[in-house]
Protein backbone atom coordinates (compact mmCIF):
# COMPACT_ATOMS: atom_id res chain seq x y z
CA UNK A 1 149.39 119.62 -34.40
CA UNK A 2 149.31 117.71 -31.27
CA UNK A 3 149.24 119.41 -27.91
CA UNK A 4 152.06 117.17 -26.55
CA UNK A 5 154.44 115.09 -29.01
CA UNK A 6 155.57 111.62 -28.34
CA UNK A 7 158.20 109.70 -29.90
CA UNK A 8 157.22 106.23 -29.88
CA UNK A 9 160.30 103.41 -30.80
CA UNK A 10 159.20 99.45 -31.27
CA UNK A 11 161.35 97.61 -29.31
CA UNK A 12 163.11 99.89 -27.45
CA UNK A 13 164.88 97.16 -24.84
CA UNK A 14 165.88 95.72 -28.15
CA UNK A 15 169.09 96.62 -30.45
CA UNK A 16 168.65 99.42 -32.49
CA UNK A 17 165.65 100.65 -30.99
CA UNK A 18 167.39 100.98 -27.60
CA UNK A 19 170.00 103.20 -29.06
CA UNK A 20 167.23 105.50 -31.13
CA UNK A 21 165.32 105.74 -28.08
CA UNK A 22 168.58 106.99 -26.07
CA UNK A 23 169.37 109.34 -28.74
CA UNK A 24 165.80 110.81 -28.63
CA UNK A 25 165.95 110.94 -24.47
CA UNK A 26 169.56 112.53 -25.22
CA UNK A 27 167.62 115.35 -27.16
CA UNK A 28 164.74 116.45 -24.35
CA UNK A 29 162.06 113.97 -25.94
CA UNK A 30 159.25 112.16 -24.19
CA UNK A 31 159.87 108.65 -25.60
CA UNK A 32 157.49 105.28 -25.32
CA UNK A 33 158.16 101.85 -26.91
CA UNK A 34 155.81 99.00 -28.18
CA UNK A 35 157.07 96.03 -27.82
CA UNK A 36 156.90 92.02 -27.50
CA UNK A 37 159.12 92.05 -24.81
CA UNK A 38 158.01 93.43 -21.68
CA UNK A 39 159.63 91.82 -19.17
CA UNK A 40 162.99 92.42 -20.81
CA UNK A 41 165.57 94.31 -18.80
CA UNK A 42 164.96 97.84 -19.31
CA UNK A 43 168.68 99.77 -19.99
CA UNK A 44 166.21 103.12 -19.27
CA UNK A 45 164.91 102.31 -15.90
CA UNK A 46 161.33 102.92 -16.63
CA UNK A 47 161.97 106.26 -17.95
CA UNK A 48 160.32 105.34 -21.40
CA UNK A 49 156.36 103.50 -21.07
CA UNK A 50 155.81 100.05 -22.37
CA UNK A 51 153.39 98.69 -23.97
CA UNK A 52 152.60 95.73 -25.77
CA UNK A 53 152.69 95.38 -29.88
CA UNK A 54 149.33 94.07 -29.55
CA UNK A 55 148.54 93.50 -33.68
CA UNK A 56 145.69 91.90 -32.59
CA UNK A 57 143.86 94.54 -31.15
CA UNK A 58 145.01 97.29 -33.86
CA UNK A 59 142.23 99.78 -31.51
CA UNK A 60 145.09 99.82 -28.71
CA UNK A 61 147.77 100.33 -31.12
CA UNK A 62 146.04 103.20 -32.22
CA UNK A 63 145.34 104.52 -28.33
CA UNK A 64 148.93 103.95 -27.43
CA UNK A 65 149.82 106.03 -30.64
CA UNK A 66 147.79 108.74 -29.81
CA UNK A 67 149.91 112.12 -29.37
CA UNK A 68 152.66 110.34 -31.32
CA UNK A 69 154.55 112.33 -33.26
CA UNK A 70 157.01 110.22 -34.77
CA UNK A 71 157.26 106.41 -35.10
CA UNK A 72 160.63 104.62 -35.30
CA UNK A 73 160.19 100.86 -36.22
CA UNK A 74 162.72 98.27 -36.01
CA UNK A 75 160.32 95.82 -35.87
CA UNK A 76 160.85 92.49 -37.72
CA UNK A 77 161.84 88.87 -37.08
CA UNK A 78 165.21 87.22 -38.42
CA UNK A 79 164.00 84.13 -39.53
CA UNK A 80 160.99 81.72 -39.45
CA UNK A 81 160.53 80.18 -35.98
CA UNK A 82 157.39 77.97 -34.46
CA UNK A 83 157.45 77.24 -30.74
CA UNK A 84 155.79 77.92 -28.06
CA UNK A 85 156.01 81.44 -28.92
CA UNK A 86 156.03 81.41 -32.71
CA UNK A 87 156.75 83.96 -35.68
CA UNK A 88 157.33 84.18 -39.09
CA UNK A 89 157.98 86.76 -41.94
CA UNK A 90 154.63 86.58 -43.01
CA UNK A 91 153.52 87.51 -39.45
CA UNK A 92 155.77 90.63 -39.65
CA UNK A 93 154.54 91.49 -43.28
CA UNK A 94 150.86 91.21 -42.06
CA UNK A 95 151.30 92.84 -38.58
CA UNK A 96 153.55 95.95 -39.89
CA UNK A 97 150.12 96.64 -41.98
CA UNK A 98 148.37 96.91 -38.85
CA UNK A 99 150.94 99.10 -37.08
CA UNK A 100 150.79 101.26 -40.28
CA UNK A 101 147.49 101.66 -40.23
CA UNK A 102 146.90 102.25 -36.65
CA UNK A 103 149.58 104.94 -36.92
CA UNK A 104 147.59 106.53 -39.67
CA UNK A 105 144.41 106.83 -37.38
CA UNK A 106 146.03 108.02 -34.67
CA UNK A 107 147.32 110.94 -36.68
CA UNK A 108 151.57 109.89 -36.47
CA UNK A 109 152.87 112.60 -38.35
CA UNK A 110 156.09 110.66 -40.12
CA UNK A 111 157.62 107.13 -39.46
CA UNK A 112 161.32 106.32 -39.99
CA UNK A 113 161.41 102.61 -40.96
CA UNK A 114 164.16 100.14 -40.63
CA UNK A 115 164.96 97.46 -43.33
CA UNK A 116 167.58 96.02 -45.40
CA UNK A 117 170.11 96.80 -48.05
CA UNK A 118 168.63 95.43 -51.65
CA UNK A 119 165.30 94.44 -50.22
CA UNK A 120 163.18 93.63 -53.29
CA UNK A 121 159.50 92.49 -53.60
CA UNK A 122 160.95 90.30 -56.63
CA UNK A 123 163.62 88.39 -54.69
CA UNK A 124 163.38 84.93 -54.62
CA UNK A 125 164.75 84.89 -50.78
CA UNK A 126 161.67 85.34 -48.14
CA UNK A 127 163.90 87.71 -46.03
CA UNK A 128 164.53 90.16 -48.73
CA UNK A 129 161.07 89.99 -50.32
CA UNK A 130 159.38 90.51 -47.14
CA UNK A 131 161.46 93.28 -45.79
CA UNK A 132 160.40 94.93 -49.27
CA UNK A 133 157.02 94.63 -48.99
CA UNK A 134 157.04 95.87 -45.20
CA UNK A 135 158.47 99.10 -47.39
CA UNK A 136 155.51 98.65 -50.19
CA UNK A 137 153.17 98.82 -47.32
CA UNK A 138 154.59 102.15 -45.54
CA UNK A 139 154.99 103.38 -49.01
CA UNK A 140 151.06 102.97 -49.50
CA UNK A 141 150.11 104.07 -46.07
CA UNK A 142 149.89 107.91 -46.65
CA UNK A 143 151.91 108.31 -43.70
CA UNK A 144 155.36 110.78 -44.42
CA UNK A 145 158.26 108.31 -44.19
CA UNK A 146 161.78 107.68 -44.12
CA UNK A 147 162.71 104.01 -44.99
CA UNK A 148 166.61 103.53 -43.78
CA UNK A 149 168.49 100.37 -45.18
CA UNK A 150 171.66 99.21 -43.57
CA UNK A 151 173.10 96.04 -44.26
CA UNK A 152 175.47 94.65 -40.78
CA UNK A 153 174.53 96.50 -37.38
CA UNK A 154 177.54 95.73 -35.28
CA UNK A 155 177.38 97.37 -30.94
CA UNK A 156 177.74 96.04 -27.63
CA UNK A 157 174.42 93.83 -28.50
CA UNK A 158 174.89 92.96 -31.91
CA UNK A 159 174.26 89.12 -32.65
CA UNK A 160 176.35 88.65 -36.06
CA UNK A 161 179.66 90.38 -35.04
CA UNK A 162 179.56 88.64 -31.71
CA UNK A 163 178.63 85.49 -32.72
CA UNK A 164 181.89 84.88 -35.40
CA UNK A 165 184.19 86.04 -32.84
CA UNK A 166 182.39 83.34 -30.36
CA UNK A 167 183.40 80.88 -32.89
CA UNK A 168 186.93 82.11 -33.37
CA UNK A 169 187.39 81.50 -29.95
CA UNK A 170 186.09 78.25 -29.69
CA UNK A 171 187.07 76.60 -33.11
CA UNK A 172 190.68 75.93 -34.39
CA UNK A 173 189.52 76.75 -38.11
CA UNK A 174 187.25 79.04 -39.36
CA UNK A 175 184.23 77.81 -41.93
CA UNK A 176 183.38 80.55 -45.00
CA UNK A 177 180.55 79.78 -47.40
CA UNK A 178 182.13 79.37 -50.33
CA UNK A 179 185.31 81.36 -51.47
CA UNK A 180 184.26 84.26 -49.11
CA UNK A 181 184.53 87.21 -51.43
CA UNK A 182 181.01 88.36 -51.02
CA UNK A 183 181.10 92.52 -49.41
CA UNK A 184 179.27 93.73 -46.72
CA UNK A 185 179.04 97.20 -45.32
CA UNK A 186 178.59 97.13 -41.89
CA UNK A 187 177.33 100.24 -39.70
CA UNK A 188 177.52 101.31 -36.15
CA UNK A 189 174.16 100.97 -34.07
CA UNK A 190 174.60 104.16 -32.74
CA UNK A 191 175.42 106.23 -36.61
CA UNK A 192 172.05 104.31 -37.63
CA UNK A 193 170.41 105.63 -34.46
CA UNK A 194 171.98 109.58 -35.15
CA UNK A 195 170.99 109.06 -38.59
CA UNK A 196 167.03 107.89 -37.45
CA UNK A 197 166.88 110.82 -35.35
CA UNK A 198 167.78 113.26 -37.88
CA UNK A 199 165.29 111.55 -40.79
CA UNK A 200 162.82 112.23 -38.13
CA UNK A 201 162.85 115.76 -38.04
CA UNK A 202 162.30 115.81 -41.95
CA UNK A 203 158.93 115.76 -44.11
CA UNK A 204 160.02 114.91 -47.50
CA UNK A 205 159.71 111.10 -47.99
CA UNK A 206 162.93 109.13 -48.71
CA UNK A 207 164.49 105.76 -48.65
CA UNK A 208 168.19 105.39 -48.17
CA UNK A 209 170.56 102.92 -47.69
CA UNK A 210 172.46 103.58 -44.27
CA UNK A 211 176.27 101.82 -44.84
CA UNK A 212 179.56 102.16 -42.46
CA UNK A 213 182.81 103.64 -44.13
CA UNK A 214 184.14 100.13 -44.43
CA UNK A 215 183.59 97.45 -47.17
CA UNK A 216 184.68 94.01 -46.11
CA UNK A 217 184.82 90.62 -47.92
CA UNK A 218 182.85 88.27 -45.53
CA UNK A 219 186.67 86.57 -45.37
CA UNK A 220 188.17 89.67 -44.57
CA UNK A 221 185.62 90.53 -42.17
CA UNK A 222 186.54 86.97 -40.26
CA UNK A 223 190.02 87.93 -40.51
CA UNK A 224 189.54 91.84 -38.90
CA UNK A 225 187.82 90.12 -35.87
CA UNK A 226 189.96 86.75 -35.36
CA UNK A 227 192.86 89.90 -35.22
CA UNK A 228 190.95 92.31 -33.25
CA UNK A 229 190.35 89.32 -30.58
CA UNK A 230 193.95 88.08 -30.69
CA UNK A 231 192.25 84.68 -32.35
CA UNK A 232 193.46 84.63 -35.92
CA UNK A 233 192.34 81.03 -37.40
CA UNK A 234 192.90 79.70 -40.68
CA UNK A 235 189.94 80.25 -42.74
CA UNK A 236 188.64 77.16 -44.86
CA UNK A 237 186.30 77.24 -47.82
CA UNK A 238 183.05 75.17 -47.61
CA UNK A 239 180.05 74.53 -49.72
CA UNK A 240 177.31 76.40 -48.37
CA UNK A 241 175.22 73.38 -48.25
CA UNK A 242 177.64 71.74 -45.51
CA UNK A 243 178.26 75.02 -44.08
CA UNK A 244 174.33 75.84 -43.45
CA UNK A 245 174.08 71.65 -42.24
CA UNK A 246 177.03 72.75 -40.04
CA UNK A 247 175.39 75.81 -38.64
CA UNK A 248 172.10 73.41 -37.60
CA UNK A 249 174.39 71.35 -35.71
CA UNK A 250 175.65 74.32 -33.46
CA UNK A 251 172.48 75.95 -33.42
CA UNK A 252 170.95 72.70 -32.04
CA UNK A 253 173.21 72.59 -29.68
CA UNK A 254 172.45 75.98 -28.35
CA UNK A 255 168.86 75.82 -28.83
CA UNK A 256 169.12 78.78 -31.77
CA UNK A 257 169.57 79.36 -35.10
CA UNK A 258 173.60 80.52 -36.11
CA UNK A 259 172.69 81.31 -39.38
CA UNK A 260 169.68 80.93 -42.15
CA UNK A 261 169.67 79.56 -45.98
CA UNK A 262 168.56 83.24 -46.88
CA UNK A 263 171.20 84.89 -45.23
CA UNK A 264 173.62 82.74 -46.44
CA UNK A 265 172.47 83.22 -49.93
CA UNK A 266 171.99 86.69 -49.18
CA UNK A 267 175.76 87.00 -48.25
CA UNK A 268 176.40 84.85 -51.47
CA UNK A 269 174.82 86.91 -53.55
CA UNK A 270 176.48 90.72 -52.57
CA UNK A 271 173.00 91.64 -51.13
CA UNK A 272 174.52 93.35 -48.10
CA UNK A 273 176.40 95.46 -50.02
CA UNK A 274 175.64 98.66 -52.09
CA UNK A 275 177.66 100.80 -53.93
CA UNK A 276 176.66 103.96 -51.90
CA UNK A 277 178.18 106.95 -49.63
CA UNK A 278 178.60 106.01 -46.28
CA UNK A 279 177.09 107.43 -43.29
CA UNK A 280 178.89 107.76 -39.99
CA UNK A 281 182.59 107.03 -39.56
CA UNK A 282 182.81 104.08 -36.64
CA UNK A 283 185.03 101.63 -37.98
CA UNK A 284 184.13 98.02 -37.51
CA UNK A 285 187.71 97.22 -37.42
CA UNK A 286 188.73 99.92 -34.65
CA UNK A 287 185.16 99.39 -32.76
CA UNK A 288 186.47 95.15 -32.99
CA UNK A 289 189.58 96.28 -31.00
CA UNK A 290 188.48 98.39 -28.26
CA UNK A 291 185.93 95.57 -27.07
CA UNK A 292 188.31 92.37 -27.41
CA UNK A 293 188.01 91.74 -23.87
CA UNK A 294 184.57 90.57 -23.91
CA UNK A 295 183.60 90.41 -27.90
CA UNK A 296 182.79 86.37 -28.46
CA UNK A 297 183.20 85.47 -24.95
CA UNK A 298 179.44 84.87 -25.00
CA UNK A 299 177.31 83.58 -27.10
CA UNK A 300 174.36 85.70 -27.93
CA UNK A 301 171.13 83.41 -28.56
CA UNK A 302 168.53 85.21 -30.84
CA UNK A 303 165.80 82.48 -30.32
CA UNK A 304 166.20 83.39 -26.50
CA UNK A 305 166.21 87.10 -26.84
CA UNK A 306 162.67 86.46 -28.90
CA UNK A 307 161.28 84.77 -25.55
CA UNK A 308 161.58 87.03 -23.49
């Protein structure tokens, strides 16, 4: 047993870290992140040490990990990007080994995990196949675990949520990949968060699929918003071919990506959705409502969020 235990989150001035790491500041713990974004605002004011995810130099990991008692990783990337600051799923299968392993040695008694809903080593979309091996790897480790799989995230910072009602706003229809009928199961940052503290205080390993206590059809889910923002557009069906050519325009435009083959065929193929009990009970629909005054009045740019 350590003399002094640590939490450490990855990417704590991020999205869902930011809300672990509150809840585990919330409940009297000493908290430090590792992350690849430094110089990010920091919502804690340098209450919680940074340092950097330095996968090249898996001896600091494993120094920075020292007295760590639990890891909580979020860490992954959204979609294959090369720049001047460039990553790729393969990056985040390879360098999630190395945090893994640099947990091990530094004697990290459990590590809650973040992936997907339906993530599957055999799936013929990168996104889902890597996120499953990320859990292969953490599986093999030796480490105790608890691998959590939501499907949507939706909160203040939430890029998906935002981002349709930023197009609602701006657009006088409203595109859906196909007919639209495709579920998702979207979850509160903050219920993921309550739930990663709690799988932290256990020892049994476990993987679970972390849901919201609504199921939407992605048109239904463009309908709650364009509602909860006073924006209500007709909704048009278009092949997902034109939709994703669409997308590139926009994202051009705004120097990001809106949205990726693999999620779109993700979507398409019910892979955010599972047929299990839901955890928390913050409804997308009532969450939408309460923050209509600035939901989609931004856009939020994942590309730029990266380089920082």
């Amino acid at each position: 047993m350590h003399a002094v235990q640590i939490q450490a989150v990855t990417g704590a001035f991020g999205f869902s870290g930011r809300y672990i790491a509150r809840r585990l500041l919330d409940a009297g713990h000493q908290v430090i992140t590792l992350t690849n974004s430094l110089y990010r605002p920091d919502p804690f004011g340098e209450t919680i040490p940074a340092y950097p995810l330095c996968f090249d130099r898996s001896e600091r990991l494993e120094n920075f990990l020292a007295n760590v008692s639990v890891l909580y990783n979020t860490y992954f990337v959204r979609f294959n990007y090369r720049g001047k600051v460039s990553f790729t799923y393969a990056d985040a299968v390879r360098n999630s080994g190395v945090l893994f392993r640099a947990a091990k040695r530094a004697g990290v008694q459990r590590v809650v995990h973040i992936s997907i809903t339906n993530a599957s080593e055999h799936s013929d979309l990168e996104y889902f196949r890597s996120k499953a091996r990320i859990e292969l790897l953490l599986m093999d480790s030796g480490l105790s675990y608890s691998i959590l799989r939501p499907a949507v995230l939706f909160g203040d910072e939430g890029i998906l949520i935002n981002n349709i009602a930023w197009l609602l706003r701006r657009f006088p229809v409203f595109g859906v990949f196909g007919d639209g009928s495709y579920r998702l199961r979207p979850i509160y940052v903050d219920d993921l968060a309550r739930l990663a503290v709690e799988k932290g205080k256990e020892t049994e390993n476990s993987v679970m699929d972390a849901v919201g206590p609504e199921i939407f059809t992605y048109r239904e889910l463009v309908e709650t918003i364009g509602r909860a923002i006073g924006k209500p557009r007709p909704i048009i069906s278009i092949p997902p071919l034109i939709g994703f050519l669409a997308s590139r325009v926009i994202g051009g435009v705004l120097h990001d990506r809106l949205v990726t083959r693999d999620e779109i065929e993700g979507l398409m193929a019910d892979l955010l959705y599972v047929d299990s009990p839901p955890f928390g009970n913050t409804a997308l629909s009532e969450w939408a409502v309460k923050n209509a005054s600035w939901l989609g009045t931004g856009y939020f740019s994942e590309i730029a969020r990266r380089l920082i």
